[in-house]
C-alpha atoms as a PDB file:
ATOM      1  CA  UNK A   1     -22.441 -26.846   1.576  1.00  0.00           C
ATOM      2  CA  UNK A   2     -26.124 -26.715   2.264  1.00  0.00           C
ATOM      3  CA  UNK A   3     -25.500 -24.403   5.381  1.00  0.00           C
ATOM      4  CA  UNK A   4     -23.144 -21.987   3.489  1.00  0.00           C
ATOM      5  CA  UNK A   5     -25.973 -21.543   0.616  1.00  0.00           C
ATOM      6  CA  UNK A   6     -28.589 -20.972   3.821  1.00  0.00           C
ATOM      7  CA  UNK A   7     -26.198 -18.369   5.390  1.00  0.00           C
ATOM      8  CA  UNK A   8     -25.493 -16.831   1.361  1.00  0.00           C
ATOM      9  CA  UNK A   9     -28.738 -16.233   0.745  1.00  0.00           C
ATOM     10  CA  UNK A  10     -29.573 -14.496   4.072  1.00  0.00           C
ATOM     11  CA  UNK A  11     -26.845 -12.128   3.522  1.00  0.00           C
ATOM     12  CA  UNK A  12     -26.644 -11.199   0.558  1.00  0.00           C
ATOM     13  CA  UNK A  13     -29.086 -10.894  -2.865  1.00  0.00           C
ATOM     14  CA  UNK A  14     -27.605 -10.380  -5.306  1.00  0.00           C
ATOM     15  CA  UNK A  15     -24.864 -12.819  -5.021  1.00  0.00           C
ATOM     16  CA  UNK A  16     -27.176 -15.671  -3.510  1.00  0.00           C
ATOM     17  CA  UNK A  17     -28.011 -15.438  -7.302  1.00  0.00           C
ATOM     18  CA  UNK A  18     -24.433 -15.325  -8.896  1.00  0.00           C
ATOM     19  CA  UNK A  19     -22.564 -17.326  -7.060  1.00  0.00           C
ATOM     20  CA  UNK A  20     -24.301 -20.867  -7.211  1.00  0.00           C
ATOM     21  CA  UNK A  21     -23.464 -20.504 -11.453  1.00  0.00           C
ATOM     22  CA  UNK A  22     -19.808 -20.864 -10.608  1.00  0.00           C
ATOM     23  CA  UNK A  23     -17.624 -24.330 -10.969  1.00  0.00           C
ATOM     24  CA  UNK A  24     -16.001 -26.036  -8.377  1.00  0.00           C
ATOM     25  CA  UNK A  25     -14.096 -25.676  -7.071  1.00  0.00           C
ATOM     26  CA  UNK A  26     -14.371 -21.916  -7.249  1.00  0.00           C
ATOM     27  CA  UNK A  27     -18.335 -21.944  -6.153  1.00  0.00           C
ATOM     28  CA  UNK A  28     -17.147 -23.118  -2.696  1.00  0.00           C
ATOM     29  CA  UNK A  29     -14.458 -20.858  -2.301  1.00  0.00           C
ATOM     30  CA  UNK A  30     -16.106 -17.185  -3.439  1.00  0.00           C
ATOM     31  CA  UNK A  31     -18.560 -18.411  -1.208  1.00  0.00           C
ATOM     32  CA  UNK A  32     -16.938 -18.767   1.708  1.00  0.00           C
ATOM     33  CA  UNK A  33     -14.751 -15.649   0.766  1.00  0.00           C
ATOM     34  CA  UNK A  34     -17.853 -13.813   0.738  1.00  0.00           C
ATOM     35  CA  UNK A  35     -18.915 -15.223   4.146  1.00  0.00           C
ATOM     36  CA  UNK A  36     -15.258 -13.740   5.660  1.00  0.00           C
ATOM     37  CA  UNK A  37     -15.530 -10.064   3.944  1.00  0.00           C
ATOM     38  CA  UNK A  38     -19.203 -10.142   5.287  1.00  0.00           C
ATOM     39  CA  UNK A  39     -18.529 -10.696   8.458  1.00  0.00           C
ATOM     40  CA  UNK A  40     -15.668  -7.704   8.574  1.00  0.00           C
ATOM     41  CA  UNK A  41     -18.140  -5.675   6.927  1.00  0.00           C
ATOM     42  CA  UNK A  42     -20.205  -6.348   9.917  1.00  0.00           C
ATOM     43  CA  UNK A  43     -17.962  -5.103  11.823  1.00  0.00           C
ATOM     44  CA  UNK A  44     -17.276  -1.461  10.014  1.00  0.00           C
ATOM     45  CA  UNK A  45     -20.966  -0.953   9.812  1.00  0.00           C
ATOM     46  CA  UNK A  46     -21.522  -1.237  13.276  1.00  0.00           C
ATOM     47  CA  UNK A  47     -22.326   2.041  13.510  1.00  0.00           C
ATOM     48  CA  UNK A  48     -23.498   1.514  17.300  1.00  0.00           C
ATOM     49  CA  UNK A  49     -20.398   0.397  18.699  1.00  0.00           C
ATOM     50  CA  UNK A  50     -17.625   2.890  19.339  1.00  0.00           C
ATOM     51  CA  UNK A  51     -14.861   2.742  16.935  1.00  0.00           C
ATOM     52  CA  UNK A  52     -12.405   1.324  19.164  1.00  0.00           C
ATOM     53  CA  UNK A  53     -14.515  -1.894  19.407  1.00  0.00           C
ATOM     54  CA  UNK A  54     -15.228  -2.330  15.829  1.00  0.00           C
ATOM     55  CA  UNK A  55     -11.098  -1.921  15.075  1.00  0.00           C
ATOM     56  CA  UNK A  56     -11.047  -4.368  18.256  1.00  0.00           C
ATOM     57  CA  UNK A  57     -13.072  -7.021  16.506  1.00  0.00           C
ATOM     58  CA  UNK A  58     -11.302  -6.029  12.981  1.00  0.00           C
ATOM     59  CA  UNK A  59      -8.333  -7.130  14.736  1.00  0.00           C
ATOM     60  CA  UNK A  60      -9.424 -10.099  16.296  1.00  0.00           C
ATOM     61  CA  UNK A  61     -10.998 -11.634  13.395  1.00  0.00           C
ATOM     62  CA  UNK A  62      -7.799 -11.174  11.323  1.00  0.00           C
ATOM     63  CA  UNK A  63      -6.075 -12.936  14.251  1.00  0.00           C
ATOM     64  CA  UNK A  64      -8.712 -15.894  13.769  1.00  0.00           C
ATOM     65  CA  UNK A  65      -7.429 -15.751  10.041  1.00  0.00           C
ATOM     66  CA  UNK A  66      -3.642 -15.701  10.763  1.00  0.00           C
ATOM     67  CA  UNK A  67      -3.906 -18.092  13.570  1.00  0.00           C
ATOM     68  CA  UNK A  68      -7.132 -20.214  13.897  1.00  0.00           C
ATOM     69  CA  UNK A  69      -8.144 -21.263  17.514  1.00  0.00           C
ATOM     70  CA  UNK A  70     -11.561 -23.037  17.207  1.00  0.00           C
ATOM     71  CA  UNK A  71     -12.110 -22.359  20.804  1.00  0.00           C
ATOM     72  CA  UNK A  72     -10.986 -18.467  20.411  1.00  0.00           C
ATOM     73  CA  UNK A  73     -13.594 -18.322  17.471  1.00  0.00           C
ATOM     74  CA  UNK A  74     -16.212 -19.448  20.345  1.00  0.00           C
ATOM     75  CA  UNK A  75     -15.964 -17.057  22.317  1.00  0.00           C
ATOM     76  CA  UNK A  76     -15.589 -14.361  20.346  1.00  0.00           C
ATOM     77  CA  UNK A  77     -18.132 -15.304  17.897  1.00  0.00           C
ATOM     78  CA  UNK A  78     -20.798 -15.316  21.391  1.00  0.00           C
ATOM     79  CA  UNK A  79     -19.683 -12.251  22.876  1.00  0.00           C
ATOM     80  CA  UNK A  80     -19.809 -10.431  19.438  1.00  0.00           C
ATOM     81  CA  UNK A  81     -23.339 -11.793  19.099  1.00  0.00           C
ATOM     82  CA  UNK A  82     -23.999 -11.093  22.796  1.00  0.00           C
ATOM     83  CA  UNK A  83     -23.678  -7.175  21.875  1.00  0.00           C
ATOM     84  CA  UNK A  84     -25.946  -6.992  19.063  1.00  0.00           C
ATOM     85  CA  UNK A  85     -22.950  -6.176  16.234  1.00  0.00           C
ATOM     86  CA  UNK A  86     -25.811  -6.482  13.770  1.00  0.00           C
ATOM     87  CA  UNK A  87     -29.594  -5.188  13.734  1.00  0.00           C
ATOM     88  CA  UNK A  88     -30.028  -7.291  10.570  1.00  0.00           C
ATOM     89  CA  UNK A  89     -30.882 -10.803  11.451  1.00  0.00           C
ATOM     90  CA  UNK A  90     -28.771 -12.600   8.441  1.00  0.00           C
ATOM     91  CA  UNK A  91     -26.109 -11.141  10.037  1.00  0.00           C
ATOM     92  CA  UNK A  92     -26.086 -11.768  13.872  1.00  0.00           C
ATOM     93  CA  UNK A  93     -26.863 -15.567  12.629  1.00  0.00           C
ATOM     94  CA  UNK A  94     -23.943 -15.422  10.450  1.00  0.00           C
ATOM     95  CA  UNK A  95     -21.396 -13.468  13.125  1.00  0.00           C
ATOM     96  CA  UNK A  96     -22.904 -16.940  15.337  1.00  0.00           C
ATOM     97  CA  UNK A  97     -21.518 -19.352  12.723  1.00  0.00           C
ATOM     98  CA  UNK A  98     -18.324 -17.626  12.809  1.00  0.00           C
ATOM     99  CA  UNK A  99     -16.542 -20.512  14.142  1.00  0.00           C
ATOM    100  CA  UNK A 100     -18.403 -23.024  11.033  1.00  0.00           C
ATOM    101  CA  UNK A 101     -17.609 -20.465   8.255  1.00  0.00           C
ATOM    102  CA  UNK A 102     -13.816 -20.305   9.884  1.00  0.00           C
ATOM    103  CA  UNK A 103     -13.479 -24.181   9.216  1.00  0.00           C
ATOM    104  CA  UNK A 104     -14.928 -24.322   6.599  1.00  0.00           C
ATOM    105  CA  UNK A 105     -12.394 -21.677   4.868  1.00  0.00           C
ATOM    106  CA  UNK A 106      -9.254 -23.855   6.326  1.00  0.00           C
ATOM    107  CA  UNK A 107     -10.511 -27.190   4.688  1.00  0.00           C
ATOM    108  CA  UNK A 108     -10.154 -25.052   1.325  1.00  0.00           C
ATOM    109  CA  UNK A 109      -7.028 -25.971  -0.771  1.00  0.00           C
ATOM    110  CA  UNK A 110      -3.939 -23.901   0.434  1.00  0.00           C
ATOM    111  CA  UNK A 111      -3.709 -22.555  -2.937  1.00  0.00           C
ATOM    112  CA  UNK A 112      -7.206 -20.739  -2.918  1.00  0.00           C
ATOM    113  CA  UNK A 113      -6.507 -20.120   1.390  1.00  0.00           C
ATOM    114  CA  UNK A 114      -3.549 -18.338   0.541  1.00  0.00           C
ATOM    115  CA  UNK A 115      -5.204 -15.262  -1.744  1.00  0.00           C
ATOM    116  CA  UNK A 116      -8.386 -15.139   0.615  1.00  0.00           C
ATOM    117  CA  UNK A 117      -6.460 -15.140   3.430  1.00  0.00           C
ATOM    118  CA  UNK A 118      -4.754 -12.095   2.363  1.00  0.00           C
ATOM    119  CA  UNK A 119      -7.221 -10.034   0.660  1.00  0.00           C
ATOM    120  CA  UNK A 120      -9.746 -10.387   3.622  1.00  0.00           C
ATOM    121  CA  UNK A 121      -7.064  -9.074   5.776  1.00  0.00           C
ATOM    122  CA  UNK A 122      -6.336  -6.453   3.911  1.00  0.00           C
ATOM    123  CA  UNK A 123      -9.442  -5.567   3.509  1.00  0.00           C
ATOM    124  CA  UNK A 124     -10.134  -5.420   7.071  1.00  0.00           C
ATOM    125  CA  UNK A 125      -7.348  -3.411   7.628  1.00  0.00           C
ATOM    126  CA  UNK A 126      -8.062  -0.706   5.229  1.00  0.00           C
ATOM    127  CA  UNK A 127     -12.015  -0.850   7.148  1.00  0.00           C
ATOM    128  CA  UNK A 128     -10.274  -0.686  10.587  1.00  0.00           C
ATOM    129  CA  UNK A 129      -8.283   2.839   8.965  1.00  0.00           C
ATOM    130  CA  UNK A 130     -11.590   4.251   7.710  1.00  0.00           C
ATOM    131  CA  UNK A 131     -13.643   3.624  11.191  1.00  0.00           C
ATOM    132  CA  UNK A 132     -10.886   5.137  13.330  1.00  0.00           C
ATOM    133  CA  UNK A 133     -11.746   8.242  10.734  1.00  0.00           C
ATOM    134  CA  UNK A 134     -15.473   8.494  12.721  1.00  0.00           C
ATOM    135  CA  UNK A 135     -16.120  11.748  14.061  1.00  0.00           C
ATOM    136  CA  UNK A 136     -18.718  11.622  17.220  1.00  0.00           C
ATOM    137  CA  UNK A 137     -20.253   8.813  15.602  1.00  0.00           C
ATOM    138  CA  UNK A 138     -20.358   9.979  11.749  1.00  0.00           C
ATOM    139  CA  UNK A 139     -17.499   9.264   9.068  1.00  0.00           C
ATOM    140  CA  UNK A 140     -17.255  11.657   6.115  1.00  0.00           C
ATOM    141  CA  UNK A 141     -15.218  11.361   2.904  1.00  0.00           C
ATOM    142  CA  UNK A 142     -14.415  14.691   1.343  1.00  0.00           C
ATOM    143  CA  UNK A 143     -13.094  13.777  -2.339  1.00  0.00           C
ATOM    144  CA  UNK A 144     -13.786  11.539  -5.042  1.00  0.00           C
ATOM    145  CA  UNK A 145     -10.018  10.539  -4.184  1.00  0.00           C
ATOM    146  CA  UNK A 146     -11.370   9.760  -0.829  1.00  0.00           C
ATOM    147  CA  UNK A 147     -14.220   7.785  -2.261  1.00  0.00           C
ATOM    148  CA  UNK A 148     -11.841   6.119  -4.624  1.00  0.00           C
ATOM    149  CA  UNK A 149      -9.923   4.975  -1.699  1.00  0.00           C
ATOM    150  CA  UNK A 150     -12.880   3.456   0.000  1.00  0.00           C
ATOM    151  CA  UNK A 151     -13.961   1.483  -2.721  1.00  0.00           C
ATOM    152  CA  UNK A 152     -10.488   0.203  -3.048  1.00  0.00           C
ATOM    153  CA  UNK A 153     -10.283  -1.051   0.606  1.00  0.00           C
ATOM    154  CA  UNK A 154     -13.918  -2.837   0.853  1.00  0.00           C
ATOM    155  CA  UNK A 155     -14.415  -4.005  -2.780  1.00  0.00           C
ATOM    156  CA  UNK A 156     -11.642  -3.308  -5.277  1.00  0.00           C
ATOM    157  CA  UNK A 157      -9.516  -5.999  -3.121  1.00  0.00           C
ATOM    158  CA  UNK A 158     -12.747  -8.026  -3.457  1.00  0.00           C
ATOM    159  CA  UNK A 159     -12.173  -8.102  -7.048  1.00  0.00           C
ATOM    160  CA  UNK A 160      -8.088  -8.670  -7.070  1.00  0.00           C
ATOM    161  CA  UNK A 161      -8.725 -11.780  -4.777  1.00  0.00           C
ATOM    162  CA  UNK A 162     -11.714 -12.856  -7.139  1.00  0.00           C
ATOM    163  CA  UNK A 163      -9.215 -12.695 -10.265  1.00  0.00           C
ATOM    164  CA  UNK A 164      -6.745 -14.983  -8.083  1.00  0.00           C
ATOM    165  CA  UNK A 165      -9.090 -17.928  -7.759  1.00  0.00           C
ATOM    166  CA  UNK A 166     -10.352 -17.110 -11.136  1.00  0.00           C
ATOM    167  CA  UNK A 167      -6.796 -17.894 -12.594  1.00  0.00           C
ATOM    168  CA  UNK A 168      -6.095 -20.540  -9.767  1.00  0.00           C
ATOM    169  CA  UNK A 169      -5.180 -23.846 -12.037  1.00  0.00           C
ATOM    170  CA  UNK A 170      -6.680 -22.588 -15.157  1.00  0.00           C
ATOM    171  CA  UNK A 171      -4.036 -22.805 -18.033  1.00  0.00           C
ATOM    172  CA  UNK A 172      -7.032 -21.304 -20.455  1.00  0.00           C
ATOM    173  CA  UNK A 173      -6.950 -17.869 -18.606  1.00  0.00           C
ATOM    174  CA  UNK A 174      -3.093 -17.280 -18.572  1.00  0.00           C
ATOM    175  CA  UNK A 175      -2.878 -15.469 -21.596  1.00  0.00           C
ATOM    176  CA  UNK A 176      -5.062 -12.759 -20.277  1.00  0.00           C
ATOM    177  CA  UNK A 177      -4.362 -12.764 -16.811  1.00  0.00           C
ATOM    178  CA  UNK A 178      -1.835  -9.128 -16.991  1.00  0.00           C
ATOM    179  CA  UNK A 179      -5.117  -7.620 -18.193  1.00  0.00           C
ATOM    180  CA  UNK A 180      -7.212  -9.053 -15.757  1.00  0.00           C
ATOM    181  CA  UNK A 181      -5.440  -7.684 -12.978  1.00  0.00           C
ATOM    182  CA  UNK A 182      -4.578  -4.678 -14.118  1.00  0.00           C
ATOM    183  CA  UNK A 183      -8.703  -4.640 -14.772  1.00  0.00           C
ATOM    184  CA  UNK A 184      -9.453  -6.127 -11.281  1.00  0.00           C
ATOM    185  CA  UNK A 185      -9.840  -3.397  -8.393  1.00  0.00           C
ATOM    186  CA  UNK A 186     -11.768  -1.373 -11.313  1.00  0.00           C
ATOM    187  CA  UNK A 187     -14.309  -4.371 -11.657  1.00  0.00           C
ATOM    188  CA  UNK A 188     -15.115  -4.572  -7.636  1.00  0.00           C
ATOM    189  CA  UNK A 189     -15.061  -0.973  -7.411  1.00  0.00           C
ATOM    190  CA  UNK A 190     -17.753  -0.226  -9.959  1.00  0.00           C
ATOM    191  CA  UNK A 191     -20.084  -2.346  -8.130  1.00  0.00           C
ATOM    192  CA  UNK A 192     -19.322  -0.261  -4.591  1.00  0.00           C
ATOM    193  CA  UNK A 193     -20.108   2.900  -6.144  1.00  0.00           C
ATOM    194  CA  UNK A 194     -23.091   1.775  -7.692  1.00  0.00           C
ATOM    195  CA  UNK A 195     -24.353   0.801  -4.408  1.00  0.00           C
ATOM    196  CA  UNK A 196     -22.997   4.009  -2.540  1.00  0.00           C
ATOM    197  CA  UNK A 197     -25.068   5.815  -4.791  1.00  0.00           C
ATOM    198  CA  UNK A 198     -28.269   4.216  -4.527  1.00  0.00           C
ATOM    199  CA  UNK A 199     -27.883   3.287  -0.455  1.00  0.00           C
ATOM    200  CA  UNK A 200     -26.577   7.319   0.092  1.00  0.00           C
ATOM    201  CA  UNK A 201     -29.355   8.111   1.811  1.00  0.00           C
ATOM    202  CA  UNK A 202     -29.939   5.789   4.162  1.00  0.00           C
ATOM    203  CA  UNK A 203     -26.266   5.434   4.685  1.00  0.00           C
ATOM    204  CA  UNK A 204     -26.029   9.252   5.740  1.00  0.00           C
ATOM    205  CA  UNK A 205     -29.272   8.711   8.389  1.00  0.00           C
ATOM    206  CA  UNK A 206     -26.545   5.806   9.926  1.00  0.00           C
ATOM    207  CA  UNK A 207     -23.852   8.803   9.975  1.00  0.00           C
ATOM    208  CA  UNK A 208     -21.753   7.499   6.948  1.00  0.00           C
ATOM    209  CA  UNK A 209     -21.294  10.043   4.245  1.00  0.00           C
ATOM    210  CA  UNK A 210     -19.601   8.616   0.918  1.00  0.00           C
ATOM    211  CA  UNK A 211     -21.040  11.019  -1.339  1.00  0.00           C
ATOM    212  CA  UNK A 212     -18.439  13.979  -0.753  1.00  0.00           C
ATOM    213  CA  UNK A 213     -20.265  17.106  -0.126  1.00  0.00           C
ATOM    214  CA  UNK A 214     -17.090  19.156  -1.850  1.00  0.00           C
ATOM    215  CA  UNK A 215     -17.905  17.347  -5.515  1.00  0.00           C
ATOM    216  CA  UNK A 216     -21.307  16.926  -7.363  1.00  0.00           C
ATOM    217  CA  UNK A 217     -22.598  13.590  -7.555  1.00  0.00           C
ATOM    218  CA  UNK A 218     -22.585  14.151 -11.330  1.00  0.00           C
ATOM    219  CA  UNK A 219     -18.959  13.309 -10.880  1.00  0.00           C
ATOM    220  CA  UNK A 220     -19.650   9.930  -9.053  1.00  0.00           C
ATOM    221  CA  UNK A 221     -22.180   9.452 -11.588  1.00  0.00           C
ATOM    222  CA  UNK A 222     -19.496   9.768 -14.196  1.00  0.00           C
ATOM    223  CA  UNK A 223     -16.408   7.625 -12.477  1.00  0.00           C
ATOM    224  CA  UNK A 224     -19.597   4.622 -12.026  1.00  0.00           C
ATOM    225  CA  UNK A 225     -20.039   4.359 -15.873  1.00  0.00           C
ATOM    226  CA  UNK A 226     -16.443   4.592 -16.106  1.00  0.00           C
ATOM    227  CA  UNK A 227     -15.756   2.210 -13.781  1.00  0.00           C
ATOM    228  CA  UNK A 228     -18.661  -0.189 -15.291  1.00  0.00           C
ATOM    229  CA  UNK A 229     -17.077   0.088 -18.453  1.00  0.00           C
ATOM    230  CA  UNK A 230     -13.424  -0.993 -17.299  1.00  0.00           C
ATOM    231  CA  UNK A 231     -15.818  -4.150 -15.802  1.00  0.00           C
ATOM    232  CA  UNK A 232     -17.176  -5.172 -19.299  1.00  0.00           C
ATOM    233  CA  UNK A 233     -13.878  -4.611 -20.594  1.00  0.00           C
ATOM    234  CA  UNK A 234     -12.662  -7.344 -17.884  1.00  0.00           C
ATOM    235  CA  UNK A 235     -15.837  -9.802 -18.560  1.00  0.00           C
ATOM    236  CA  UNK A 236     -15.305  -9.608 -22.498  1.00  0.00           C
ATOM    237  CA  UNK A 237     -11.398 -10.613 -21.654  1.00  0.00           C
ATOM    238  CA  UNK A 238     -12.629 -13.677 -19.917  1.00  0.00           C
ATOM    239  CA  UNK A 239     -15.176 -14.760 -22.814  1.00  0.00           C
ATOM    240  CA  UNK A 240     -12.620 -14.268 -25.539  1.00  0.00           C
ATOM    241  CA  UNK A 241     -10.018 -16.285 -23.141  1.00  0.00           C
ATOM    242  CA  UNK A 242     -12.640 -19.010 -23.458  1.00  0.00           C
ATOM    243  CA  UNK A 243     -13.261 -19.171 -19.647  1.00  0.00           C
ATOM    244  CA  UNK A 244     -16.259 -21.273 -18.554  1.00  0.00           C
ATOM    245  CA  UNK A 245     -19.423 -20.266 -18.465  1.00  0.00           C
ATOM    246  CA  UNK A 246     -20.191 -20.298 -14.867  1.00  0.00           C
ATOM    247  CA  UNK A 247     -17.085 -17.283 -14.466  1.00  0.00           C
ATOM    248  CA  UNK A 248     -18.553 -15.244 -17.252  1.00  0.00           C
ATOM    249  CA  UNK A 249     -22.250 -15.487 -15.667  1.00  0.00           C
ATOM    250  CA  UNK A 250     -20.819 -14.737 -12.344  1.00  0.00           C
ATOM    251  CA  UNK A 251     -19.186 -11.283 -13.210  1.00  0.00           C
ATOM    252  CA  UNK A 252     -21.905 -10.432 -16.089  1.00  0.00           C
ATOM    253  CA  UNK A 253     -24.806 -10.691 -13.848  1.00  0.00           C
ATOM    254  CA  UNK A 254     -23.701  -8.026 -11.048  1.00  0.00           C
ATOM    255  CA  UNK A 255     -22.678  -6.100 -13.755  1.00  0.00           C
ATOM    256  CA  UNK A 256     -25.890  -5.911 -15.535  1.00  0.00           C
ATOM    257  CA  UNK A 257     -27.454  -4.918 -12.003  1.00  0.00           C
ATOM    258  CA  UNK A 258     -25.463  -2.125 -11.627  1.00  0.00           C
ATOM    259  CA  UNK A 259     -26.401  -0.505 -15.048  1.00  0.00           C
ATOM    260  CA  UNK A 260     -30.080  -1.198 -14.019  1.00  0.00           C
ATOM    261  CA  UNK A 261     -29.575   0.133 -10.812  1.00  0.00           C
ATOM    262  CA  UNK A 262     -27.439   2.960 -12.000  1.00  0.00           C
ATOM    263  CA  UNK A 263     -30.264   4.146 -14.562  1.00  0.00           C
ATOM    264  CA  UNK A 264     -32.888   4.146 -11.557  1.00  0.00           C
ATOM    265  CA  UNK A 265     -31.091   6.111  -9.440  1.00  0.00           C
ATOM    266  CA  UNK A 266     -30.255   8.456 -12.145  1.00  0.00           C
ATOM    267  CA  UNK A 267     -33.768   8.939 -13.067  1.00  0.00           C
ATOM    268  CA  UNK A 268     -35.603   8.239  -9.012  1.00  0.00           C
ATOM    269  CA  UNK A 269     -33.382   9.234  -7.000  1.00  0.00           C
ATOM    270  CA  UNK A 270     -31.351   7.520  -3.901  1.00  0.00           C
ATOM    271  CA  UNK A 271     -33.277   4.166  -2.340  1.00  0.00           C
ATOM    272  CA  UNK A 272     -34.595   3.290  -5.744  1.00  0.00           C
ATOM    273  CA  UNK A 273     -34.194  -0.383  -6.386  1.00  0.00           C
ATOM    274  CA  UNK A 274     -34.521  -2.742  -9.363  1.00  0.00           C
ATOM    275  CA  UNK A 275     -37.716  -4.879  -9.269  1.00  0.00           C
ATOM    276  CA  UNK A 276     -37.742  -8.414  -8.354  1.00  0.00           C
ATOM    277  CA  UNK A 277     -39.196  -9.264 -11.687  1.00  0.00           C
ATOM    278  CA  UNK A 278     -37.140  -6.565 -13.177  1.00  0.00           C
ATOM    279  CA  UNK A 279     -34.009  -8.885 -11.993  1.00  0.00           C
ATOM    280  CA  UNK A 280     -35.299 -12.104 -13.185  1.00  0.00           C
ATOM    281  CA  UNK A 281     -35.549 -10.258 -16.776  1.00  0.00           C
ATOM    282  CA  UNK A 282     -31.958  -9.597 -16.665  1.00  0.00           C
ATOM    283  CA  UNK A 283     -30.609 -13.166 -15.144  1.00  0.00           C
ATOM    284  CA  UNK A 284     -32.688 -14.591 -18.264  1.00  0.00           C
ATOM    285  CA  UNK A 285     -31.426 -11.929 -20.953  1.00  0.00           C
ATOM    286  CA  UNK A 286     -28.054 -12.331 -20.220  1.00  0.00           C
ATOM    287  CA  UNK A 287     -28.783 -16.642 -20.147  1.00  0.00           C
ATOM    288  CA  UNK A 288     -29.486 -16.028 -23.736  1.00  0.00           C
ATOM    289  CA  UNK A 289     -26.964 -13.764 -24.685  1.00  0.00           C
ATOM    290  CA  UNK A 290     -24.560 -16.915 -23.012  1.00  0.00           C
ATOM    291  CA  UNK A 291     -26.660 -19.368 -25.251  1.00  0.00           C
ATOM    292  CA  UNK A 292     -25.901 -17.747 -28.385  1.00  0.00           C
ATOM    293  CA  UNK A 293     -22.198 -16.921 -27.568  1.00  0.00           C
ATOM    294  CA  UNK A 294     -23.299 -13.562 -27.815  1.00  0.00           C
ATOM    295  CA  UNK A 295     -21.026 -10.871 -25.606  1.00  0.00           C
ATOM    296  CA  UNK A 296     -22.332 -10.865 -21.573  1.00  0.00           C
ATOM    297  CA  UNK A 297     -22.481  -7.002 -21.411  1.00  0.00           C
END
């Protein structure tokens, strides 16, 4: 467990802060989940590598995932980390503990396997589709549907398989579970625009163009607070479903983020971030909004 949490929080921020707040059995499994869509998001990202190898090494990590071969995941895992997939250094160690984070994932219980297995698939998939879209080393997307379609394939599915282990042996949460997944995608999405929005200009130095040039980014503006909405409409489901604490903490605090982050961008411009001390302020506001059974967003 100790070695997932190390390679969490040198991947990923924000959720090396969410995701310790969950119960088990769930903490262990979103973690590891995360580990998997990581490392495929690795892979799309590489903007260095040609597309054929990055839908190469799409492919062969959903093999690992349909069939695991320990000693398959060995090589791979070296000659992926041989040619430099990642610049980042949280990431080349975690594309070197491919093999660990694979076994890890198979000692899970078949019933949380089963939903991670196939999202992460799927969602490797749909990245596969959008890199073999690159144009002379640059992808584009020229409509909101477009962008709609992204955030689908690299976080709305995020969000369906998150509702899955959510709801995995938890009587409580059956009652609202229709509206949960109906509520899903929308949750994960949200988050991906958010981000889109506030990376979009170093993404577009790196060749990848979300924002489409054909629609103002008042639009994408618009479709985030949308989108953000739908997600407190999701979180509010789970508090008045009685779910524990840990879930509601878990999809508050990325949520509250995104407003913040939302609001700089809005008012800075792209590359603005929310403060380190601007972030603990929100992790303890929305502790005692939890305290006093008040609602999370």
């Amino acid at each position: 467990m100790a070695d997932l949490e190390r390679l969490l929080e040198k991947t990923s921020r924000t959720f090396a802060l969410s995701i310790p707040v969950l119960p088990e059995p769930t903490r262990r499994e979103v973690m590891i989940a995360y580990l998997l869509f990581r490392i495929a998001d690795t892979f799309e990202d590489a903007a260095h590598w040609a597309p054929a190898e990055r839908i190469a090494a799409l492919t062969e990590f959903n093999e690992l995932l349909r069939s695991p071969s320990r000693e398959k995941a060995e090589r791979l895992s070296r000659d992926w980390v041989e040619r430099r997939v990642a610049h980042h250094a949280g990431y080349q160690e975690l594309m070197a503990q491919t093999p660990f984070v694979l076994d890890a994932f198979f000692a899970l219980s078949p019933g949380a396997i089963a939903p991670i297995r196939e999202h992460v698939i799927r969602s490797a998939d749909g990245m596969a589709s959008i890199v073999s879209r690159t144009r002379d080393g640059a992808l584009t997307l020229h409509s909101i549907q477009e962008l709609k379609d992204y955030c689908y394939l690299v976080a709305g599915i995020v969000g369906e398989m998150l509702s899955e282990l959510f709801l995995l042996d938890r009587a409580e949460l059956a009652p609202v579970a229709g509206f949960l997944r109906e509520r899903a995608a929308t949750f994960g999405e949200a988050l991906q625009l958010v981000n889109i929005l506030k990376d979009s200009a170093g993404d577009a130095e790196e060749g990848r163009r979300y924002l489409p040039e054909e629609a103002p980014v008042s639009e994408v503006f618009a479709l985030a607070r949308r989108d953000l909405g739908v997600a407190g409409e999701y979180i509010r489901a789970l508090q008045k479903a009685n779910a524990q604490r840990g879930i509601i903490e878990f999809t508050a605090l990325p949520v509250r983020l995104a407003w913040a982050a939302l609001e700089k961008v809005e008012t800075s411009g792209p590359g603005s971030k929310v403060s380190r001390p601007e972030v603990f302020l929100i992790v303890q506001k929305l502790k005692r909004a939890l305290d006093r059974d008040e609602p999370a967003v």
